[in-house]
Protein backbone atom coordinates (compact mmCIF):
# COMPACT_ATOMS: atom_id res chain seq x y z
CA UNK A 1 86.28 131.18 175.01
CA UNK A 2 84.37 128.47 173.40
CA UNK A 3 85.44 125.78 176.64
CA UNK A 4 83.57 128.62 178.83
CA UNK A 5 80.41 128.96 176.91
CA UNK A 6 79.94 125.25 176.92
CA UNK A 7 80.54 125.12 180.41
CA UNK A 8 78.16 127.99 181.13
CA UNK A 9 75.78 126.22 178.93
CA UNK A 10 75.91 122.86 180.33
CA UNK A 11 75.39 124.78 184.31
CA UNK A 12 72.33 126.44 183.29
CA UNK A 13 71.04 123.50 181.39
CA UNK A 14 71.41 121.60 184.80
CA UNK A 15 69.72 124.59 186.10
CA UNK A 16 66.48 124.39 184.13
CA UNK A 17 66.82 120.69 184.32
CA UNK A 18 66.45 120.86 187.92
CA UNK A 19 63.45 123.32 188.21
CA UNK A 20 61.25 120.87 186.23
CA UNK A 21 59.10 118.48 188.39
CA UNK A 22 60.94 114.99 188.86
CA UNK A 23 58.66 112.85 186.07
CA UNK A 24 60.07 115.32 183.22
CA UNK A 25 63.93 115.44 184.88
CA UNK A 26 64.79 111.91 183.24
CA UNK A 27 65.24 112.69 179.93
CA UNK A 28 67.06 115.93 179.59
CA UNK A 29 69.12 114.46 182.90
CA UNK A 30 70.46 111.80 181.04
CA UNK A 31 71.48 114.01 177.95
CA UNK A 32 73.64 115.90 180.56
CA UNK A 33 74.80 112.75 182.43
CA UNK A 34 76.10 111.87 178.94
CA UNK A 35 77.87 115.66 177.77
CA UNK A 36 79.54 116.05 181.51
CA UNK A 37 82.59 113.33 180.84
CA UNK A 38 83.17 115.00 177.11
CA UNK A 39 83.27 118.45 178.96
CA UNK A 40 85.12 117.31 181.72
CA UNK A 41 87.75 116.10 179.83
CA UNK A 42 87.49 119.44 177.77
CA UNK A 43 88.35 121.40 180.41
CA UNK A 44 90.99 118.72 181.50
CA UNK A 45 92.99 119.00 178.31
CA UNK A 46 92.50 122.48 177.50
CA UNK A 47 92.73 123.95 181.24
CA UNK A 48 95.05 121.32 183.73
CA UNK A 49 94.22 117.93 185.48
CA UNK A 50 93.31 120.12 188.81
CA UNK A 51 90.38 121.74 186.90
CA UNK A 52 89.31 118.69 185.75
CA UNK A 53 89.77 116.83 188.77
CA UNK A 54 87.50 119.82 190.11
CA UNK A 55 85.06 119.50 187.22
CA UNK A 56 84.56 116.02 188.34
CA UNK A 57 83.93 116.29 191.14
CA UNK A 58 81.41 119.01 191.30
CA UNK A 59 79.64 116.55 188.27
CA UNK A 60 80.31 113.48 191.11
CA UNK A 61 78.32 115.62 193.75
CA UNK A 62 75.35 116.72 191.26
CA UNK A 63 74.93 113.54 189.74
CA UNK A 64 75.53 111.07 192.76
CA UNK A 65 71.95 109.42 192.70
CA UNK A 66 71.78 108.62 188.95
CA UNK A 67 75.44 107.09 189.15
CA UNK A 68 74.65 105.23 192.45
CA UNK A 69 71.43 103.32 190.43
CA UNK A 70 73.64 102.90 187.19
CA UNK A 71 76.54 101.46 188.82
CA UNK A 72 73.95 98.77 191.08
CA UNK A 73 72.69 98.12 187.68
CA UNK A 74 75.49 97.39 186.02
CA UNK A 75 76.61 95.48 189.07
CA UNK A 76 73.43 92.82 188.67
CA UNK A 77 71.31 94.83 191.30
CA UNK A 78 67.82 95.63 191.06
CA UNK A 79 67.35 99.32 192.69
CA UNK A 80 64.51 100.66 193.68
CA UNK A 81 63.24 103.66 191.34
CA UNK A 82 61.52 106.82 193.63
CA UNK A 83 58.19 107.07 193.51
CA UNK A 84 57.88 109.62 191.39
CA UNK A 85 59.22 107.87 188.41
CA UNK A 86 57.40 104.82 188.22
């Protein structure tokens, strides 16, 4: 019961989260970004791999633009931020 309030939590925080105007996304994004992997691998020990495997990739498909800048950062790269956060 607990696994499914934190999951129900973490959808309508992501929700909210994406209602606000980009400039105030950022921070409250990145607190989510962080929680996903401990909740996906919640679900992945409590549930089956499958759901997890799900769970990851429905967090994969939400979060694809955040990873794709932190994963050119960490290769070296120098992405380009959107406007709207500069």
């Amino acid at each position: 019961m607990t696994l499914a309030l934190a999951a129900i939590a973490w959808v309508f925080a992501a929700t909210a989260v994406a209602m606000l105007p980009m400039r105030h996304q950022y921070l409250p994004g990145v607190a989510l970004l962080i929680a996903a992997p401990l909740l996906i691998l919640w679900i992945s020990i409590a549930l089956t791999w499958w759901a997890g495997l799900l769970a990851l990739a429905a967090f994969l498909s939400m979060f694809r633009n955040p990873l794709r800048y932190f994963w050119a950062k960490a290769r070296g790269q120098n992405p380009q931020l959107p406007p709207e956060l500069r």
